[in-house]
PDB file of N, CA and C in Angstrom:
ATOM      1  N   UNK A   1     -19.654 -34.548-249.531  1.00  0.00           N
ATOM      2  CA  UNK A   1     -18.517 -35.371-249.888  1.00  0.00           C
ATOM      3  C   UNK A   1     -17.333 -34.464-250.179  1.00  0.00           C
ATOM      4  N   UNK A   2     -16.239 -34.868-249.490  1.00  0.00           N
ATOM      5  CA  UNK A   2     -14.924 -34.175-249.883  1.00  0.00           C
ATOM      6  C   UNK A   2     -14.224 -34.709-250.974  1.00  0.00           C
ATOM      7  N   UNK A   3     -14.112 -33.949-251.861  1.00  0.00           N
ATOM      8  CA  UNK A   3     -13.317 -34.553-253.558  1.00  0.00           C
ATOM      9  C   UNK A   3     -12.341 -34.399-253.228  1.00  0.00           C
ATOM     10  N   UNK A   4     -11.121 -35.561-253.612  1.00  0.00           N
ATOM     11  CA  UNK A   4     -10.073 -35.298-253.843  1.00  0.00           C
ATOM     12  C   UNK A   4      -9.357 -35.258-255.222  1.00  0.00           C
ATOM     13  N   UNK A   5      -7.798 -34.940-255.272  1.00  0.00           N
ATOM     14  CA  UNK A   5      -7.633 -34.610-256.962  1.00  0.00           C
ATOM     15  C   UNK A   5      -8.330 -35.619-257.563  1.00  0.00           C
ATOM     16  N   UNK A   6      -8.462 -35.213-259.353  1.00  0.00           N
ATOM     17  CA  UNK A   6      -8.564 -36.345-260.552  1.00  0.00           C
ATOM     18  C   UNK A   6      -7.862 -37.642-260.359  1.00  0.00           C
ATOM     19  N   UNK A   7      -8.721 -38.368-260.744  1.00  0.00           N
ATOM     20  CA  UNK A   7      -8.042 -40.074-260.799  1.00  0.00           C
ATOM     21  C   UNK A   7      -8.063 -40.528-259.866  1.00  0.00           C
ATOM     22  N   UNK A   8      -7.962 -39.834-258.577  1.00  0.00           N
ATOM     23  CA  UNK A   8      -7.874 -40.691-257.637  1.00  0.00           C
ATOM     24  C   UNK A   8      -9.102 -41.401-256.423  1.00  0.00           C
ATOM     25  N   UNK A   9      -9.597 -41.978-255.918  1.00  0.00           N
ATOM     26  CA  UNK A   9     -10.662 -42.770-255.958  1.00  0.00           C
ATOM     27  C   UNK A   9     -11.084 -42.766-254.052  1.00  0.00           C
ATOM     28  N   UNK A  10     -10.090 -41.920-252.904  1.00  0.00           N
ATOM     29  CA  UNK A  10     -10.052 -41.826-252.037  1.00  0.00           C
ATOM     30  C   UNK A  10     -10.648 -40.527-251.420  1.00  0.00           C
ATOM     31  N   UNK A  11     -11.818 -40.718-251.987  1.00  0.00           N
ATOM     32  CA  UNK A  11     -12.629 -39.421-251.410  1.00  0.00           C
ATOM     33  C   UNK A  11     -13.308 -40.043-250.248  1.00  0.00           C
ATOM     34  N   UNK A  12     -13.595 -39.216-249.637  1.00  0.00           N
ATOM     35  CA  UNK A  12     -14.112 -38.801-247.908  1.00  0.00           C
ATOM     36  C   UNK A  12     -16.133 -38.484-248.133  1.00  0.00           C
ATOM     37  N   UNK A  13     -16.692 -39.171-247.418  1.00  0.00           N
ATOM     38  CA  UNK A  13     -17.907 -39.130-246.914  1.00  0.00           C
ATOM     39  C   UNK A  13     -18.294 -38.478-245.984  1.00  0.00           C
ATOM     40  N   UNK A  14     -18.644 -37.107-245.944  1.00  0.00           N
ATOM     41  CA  UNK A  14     -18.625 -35.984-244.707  1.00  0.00           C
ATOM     42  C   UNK A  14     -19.261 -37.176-243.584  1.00  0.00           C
ATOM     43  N   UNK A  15     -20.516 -38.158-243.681  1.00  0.00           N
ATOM     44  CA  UNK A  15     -20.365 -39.018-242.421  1.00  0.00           C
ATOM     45  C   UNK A  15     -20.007 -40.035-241.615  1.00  0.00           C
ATOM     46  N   UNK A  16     -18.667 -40.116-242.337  1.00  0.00           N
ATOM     47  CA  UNK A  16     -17.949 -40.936-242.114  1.00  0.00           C
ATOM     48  C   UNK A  16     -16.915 -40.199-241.400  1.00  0.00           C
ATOM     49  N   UNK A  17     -16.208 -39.063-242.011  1.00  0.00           N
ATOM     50  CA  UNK A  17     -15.211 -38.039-241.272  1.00  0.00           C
ATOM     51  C   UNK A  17     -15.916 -37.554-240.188  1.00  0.00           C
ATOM     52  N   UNK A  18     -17.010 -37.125-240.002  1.00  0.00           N
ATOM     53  CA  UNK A  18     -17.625 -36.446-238.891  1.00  0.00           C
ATOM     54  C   UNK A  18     -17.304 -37.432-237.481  1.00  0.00           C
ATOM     55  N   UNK A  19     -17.847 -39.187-237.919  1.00  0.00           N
ATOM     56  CA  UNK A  19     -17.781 -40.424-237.251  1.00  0.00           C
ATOM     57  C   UNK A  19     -16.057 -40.347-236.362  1.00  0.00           C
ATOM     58  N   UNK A  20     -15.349 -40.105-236.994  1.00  0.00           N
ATOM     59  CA  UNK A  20     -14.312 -40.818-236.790  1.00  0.00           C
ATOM     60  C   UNK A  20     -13.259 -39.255-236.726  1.00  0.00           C
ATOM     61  N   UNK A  21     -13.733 -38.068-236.866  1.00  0.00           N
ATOM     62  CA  UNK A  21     -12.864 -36.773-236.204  1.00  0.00           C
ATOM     63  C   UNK A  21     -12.632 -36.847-234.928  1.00  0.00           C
ATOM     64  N   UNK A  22     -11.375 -36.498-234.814  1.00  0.00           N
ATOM     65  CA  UNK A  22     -11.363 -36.073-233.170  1.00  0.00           C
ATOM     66  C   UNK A  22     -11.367 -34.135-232.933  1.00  0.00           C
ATOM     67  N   UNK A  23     -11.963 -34.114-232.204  1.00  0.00           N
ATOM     68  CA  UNK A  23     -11.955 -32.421-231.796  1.00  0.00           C
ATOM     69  C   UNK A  23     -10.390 -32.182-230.725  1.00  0.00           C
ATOM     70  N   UNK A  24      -9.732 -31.296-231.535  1.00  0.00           N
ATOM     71  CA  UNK A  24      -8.440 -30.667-230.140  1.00  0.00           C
ATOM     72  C   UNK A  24      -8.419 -29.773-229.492  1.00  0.00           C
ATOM     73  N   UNK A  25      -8.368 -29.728-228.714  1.00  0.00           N
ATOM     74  CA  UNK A  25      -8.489 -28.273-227.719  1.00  0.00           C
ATOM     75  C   UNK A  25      -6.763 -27.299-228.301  1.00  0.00           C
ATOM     76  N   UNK A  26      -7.245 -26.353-228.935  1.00  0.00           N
ATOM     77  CA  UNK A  26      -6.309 -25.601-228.659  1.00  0.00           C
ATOM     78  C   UNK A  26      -5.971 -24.427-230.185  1.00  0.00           C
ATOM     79  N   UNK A  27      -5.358 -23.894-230.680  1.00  0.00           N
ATOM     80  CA  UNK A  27      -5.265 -23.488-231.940  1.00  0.00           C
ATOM     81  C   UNK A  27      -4.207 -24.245-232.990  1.00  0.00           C
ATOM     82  N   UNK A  28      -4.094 -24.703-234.249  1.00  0.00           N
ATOM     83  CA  UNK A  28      -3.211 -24.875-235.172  1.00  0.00           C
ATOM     84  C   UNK A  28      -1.922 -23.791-235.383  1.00  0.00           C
ATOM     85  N   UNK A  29      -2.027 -23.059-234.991  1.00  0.00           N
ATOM     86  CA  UNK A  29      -0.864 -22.018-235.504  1.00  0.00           C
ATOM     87  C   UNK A  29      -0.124 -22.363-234.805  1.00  0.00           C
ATOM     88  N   UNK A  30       0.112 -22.750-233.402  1.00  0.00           N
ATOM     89  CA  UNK A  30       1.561 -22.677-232.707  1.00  0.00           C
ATOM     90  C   UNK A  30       2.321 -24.237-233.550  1.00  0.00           C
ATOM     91  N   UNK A  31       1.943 -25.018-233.948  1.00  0.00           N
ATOM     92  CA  UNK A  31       2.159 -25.934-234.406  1.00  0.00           C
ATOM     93  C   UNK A  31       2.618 -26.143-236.073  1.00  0.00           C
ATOM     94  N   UNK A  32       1.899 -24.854-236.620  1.00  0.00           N
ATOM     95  CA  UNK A  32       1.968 -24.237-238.085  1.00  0.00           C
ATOM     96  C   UNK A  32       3.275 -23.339-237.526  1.00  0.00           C
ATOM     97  N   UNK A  33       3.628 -22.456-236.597  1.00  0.00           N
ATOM     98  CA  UNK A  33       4.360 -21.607-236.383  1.00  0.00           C
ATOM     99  C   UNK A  33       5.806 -22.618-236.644  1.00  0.00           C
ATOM    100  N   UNK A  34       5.530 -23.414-235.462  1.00  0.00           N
ATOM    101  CA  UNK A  34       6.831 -24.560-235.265  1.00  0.00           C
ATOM    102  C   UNK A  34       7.536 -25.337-236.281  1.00  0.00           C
ATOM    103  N   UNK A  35       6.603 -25.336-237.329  1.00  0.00           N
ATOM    104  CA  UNK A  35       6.635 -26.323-238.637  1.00  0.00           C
ATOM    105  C   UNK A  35       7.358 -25.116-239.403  1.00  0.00           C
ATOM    106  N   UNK A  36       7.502 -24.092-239.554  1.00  0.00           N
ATOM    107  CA  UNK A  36       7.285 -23.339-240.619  1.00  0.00           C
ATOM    108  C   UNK A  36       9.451 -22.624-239.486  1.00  0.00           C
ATOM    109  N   UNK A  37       9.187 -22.947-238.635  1.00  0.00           N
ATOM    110  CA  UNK A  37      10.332 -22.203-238.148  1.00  0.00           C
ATOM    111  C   UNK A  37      11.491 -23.531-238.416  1.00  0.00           C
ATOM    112  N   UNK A  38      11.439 -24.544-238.560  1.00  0.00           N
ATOM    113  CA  UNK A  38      12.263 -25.827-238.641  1.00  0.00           C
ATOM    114  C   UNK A  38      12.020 -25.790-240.248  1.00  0.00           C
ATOM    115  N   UNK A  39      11.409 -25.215-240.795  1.00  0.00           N
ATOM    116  CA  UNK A  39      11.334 -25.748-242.144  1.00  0.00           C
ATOM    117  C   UNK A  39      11.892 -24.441-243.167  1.00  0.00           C
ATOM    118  N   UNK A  40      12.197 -23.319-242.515  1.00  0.00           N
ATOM    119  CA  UNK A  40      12.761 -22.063-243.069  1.00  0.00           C
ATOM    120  C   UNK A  40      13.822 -21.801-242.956  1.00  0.00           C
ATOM    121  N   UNK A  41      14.846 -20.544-243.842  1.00  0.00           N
ATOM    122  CA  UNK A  41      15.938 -20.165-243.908  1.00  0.00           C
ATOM    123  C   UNK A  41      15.683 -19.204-242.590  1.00  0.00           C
ATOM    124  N   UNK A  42      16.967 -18.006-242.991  1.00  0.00           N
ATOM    125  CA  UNK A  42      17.263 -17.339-241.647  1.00  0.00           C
ATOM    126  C   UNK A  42      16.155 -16.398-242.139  1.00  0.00           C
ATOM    127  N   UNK A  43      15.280 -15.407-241.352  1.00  0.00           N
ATOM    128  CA  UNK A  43      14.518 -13.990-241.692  1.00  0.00           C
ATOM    129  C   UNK A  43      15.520 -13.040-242.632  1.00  0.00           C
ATOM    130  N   UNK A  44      14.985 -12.131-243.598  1.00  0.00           N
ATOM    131  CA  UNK A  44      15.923 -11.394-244.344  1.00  0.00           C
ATOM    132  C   UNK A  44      14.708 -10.334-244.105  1.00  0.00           C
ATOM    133  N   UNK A  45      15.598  -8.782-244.390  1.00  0.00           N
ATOM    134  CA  UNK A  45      14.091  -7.555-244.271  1.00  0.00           C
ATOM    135  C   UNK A  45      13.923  -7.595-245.903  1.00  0.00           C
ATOM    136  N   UNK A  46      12.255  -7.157-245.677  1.00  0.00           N
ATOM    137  CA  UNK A  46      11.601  -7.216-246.599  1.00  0.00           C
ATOM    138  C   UNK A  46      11.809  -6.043-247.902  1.00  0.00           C
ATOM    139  N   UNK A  47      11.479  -6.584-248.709  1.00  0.00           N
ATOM    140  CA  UNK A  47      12.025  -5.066-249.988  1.00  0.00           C
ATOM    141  C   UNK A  47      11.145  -3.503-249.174  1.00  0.00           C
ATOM    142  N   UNK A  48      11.592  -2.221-249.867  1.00  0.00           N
ATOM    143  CA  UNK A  48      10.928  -1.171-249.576  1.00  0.00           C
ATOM    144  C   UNK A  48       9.753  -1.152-250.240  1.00  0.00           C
ATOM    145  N   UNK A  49       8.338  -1.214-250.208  1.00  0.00           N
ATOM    146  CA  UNK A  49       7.403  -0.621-250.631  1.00  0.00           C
ATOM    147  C   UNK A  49       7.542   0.019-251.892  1.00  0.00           C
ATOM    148  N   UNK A  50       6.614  -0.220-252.812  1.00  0.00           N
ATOM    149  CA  UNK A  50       7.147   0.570-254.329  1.00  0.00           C
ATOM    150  C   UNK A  50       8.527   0.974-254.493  1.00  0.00           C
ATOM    151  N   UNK A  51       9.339  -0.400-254.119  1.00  0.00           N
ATOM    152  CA  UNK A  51      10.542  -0.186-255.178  1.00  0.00           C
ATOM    153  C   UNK A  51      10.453  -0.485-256.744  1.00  0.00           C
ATOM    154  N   UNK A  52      12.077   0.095-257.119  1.00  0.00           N
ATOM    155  CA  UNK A  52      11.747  -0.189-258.704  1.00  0.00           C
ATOM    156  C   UNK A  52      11.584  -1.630-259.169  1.00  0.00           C
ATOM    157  N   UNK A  53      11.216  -1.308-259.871  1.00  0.00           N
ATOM    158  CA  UNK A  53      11.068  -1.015-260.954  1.00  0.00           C
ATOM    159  C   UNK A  53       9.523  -0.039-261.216  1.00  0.00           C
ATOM    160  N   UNK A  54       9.105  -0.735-259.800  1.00  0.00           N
ATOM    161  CA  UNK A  54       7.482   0.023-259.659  1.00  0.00           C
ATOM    162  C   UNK A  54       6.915   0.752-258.743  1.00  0.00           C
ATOM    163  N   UNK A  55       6.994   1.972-259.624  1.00  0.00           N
ATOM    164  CA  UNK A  55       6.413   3.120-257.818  1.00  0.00           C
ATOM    165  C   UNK A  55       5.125   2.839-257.761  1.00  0.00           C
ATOM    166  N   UNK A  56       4.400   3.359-257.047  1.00  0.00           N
ATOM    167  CA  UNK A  56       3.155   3.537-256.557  1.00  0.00           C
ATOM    168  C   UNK A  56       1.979   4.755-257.246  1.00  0.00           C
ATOM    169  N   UNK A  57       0.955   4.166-257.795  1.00  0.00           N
ATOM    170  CA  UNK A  57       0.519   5.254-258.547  1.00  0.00           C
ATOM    171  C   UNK A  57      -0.251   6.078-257.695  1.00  0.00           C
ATOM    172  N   UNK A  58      -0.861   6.012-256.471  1.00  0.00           N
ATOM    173  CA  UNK A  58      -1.761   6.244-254.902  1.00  0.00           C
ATOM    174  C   UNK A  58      -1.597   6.572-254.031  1.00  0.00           C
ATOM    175  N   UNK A  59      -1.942   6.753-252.887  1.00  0.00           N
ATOM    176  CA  UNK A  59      -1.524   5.990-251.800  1.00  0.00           C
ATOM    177  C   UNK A  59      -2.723   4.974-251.642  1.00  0.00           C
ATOM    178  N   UNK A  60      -2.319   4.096-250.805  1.00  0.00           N
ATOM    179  CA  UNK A  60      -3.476   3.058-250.419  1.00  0.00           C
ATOM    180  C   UNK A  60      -5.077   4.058-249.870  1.00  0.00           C
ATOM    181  N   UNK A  61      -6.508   3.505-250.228  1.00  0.00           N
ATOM    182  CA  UNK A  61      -6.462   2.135-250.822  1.00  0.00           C
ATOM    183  C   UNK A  61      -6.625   2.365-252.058  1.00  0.00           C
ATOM    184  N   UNK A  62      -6.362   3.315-252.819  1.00  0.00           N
ATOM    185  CA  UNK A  62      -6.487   3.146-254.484  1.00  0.00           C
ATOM    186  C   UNK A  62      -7.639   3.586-254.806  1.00  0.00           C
ATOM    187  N   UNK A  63      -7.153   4.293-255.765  1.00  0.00           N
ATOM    188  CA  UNK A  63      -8.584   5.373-256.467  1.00  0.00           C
ATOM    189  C   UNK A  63      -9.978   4.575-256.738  1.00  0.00           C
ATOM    190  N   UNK A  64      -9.666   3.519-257.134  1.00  0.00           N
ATOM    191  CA  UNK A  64     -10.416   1.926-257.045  1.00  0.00           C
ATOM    192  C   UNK A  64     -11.526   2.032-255.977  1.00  0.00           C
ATOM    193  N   UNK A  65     -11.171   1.847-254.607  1.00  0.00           N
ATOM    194  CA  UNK A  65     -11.900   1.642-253.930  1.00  0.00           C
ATOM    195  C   UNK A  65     -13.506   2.696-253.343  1.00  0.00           C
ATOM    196  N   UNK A  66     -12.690   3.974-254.349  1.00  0.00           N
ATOM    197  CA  UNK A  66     -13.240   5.451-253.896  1.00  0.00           C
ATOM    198  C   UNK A  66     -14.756   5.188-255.334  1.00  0.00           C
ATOM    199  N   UNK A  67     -14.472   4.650-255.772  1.00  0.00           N
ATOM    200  CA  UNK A  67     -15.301   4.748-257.258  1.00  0.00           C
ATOM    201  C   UNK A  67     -16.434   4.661-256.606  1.00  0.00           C
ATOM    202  N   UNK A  68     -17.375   5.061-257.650  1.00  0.00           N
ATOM    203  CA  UNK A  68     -18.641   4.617-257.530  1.00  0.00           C
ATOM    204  C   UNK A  68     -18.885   3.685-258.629  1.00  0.00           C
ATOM    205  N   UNK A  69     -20.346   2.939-258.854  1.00  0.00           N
ATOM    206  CA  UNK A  69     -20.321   2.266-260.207  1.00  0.00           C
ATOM    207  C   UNK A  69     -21.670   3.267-260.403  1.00  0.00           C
ATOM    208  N   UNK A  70     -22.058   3.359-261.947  1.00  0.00           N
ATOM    209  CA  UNK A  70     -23.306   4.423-262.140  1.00  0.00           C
ATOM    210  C   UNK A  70     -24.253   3.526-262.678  1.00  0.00           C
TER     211      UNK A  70
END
């Protein structure tokens, strides 16, 4: 069963959705792409990498990843 938020009473029966899905041939993104290009400002470049206020204590991937646990 698919829950939806609190209170509300319109939850989904995986065999009932299964019943009544349609399968599409093709991928979601060009369609996510399209949505997202009509629905955005102009592109701006992105900040520099460890700007301030915060440098970088590493380089990637971080002393973190090198650890061992004992």
């Amino acid at each position: 069963m698919f829950v939806n938020q609190p209170n509300s009473f319109n939850t989904w029966r995986l065999r009932v959705w299964r019943t009544n899905a349609h399968k599409k041939a093709g991928s979601w993104w060009p369609a996510w792409f399209e949505w997202l290009t009509t629905h955005s400002g102009k592109k701006v470049s992105a900040r520099p990498l460890a700007s301030l206020p915060y440098q970088s204590i590493t380089a990637a991937p971080g002393r973190y990843v090198q650890q061992k646990n004992s």
